[in-house]
C-alpha atoms as a PDB file:
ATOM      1  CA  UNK A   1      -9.396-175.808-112.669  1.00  0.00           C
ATOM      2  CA  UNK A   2      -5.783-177.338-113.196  1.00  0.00           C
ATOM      3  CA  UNK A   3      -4.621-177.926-116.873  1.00  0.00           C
ATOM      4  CA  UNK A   4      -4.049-181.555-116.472  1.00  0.00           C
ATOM      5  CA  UNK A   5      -8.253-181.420-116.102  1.00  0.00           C
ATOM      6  CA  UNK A   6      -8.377-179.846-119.543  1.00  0.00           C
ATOM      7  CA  UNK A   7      -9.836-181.046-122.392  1.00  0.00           C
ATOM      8  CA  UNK A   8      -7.898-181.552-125.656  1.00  0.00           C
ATOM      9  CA  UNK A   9      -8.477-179.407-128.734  1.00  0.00           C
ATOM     10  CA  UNK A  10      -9.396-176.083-125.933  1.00  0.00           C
ATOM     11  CA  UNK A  11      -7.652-173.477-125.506  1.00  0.00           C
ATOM     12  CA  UNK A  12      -7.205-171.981-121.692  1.00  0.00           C
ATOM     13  CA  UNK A  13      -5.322-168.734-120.367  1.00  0.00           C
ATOM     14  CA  UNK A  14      -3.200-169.416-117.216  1.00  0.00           C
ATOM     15  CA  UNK A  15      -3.896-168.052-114.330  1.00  0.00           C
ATOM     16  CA  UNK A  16      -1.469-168.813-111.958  1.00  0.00           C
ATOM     17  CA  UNK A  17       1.461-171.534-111.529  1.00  0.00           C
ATOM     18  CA  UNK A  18       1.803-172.497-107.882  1.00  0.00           C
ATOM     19  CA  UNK A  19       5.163-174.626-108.232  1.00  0.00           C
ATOM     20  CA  UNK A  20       8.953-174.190-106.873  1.00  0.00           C
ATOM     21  CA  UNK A  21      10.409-171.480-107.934  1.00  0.00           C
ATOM     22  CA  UNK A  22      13.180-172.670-110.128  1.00  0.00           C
ATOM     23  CA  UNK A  23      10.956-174.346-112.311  1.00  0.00           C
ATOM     24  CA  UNK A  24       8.344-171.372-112.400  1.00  0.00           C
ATOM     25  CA  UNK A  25      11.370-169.405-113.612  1.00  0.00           C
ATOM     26  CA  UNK A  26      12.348-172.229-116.301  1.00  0.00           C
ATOM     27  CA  UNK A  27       8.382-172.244-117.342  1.00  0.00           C
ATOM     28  CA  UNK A  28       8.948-168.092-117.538  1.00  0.00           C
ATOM     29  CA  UNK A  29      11.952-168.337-119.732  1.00  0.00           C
ATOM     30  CA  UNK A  30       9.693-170.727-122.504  1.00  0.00           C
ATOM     31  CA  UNK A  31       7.047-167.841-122.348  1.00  0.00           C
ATOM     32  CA  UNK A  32       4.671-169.760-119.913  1.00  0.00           C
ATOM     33  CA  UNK A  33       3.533-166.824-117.771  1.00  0.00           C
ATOM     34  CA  UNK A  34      -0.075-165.210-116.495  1.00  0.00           C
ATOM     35  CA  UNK A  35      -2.064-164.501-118.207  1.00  0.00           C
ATOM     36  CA  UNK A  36      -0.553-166.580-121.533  1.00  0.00           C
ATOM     37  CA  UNK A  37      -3.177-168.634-123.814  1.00  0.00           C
ATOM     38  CA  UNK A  38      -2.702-172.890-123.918  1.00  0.00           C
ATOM     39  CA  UNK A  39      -3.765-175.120-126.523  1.00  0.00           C
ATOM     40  CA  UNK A  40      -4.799-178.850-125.052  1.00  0.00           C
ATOM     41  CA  UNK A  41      -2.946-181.084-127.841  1.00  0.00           C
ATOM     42  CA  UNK A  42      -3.267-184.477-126.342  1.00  0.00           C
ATOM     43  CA  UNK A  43      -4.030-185.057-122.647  1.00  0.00           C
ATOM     44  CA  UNK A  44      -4.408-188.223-122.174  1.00  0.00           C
ATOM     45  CA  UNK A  45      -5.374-188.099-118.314  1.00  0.00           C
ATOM     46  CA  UNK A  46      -2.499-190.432-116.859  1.00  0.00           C
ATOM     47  CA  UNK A  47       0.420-189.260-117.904  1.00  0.00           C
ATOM     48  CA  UNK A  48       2.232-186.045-119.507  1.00  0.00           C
ATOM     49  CA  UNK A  49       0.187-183.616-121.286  1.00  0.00           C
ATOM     50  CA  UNK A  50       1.501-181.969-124.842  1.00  0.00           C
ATOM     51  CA  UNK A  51      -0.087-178.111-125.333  1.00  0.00           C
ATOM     52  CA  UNK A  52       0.729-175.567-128.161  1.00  0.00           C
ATOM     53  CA  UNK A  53       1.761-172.152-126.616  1.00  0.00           C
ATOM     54  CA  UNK A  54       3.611-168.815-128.302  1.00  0.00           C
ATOM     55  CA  UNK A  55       3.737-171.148-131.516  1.00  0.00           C
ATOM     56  CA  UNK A  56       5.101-174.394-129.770  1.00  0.00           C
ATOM     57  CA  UNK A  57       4.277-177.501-128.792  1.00  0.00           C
ATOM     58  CA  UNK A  58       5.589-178.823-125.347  1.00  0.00           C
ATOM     59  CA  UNK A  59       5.203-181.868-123.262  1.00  0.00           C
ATOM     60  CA  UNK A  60       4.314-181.403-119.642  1.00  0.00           C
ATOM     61  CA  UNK A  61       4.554-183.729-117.061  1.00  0.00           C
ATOM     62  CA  UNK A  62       1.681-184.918-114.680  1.00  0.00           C
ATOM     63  CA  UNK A  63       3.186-182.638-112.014  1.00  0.00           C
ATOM     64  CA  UNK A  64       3.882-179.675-113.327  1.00  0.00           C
ATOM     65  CA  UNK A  65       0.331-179.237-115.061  1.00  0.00           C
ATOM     66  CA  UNK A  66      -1.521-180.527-112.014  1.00  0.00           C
ATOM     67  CA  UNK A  67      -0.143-176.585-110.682  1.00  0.00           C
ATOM     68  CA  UNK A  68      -1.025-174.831-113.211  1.00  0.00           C
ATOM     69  CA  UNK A  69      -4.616-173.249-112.487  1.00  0.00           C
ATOM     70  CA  UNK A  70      -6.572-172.107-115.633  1.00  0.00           C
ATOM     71  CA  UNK A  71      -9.839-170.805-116.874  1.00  0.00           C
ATOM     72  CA  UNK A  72     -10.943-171.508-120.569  1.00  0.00           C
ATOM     73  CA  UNK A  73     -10.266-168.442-122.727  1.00  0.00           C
ATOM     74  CA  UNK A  74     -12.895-166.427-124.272  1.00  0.00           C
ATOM     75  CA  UNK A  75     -14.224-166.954-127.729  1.00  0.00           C
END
């Protein structure tokens, strides 16, 4: 499944983040990597998403979490 089909308050691990390559390595330099665990905040199914990740909360566009493939993490 793709983040932006999360649901909020759930954490996921990434998987894999099929997206160009510059902005893979800008997600990289925030700590957004394989294998790293997500915290839904809000999604609000329209627009950007906001997640909690390595102790910070971000806002990700539609785009960018529509390429992020996930799994929900183990209890």
């Amino acid at each position: 499944m793709t983040l932006k089909q999360g649901r909020n308050n759930t954490t996921y691990q990434i998987l894999s983040i099929n997206i160009d390559l510059k902005l893979e390595r800008r997600l990289e330099a925030l700590g957004l990597t394989e294998g790293t665990l997500i915290t839904i905040l809000n999604n609000d199914k329209k627009g950007a998403l906001t997640a909690k990740f390595r102790g910070t909360r971000f806002a990700l566009g539609k785009r960018i979490a529509d390429n992020i493939e996930v799994k929900e993490a183990d209890a």
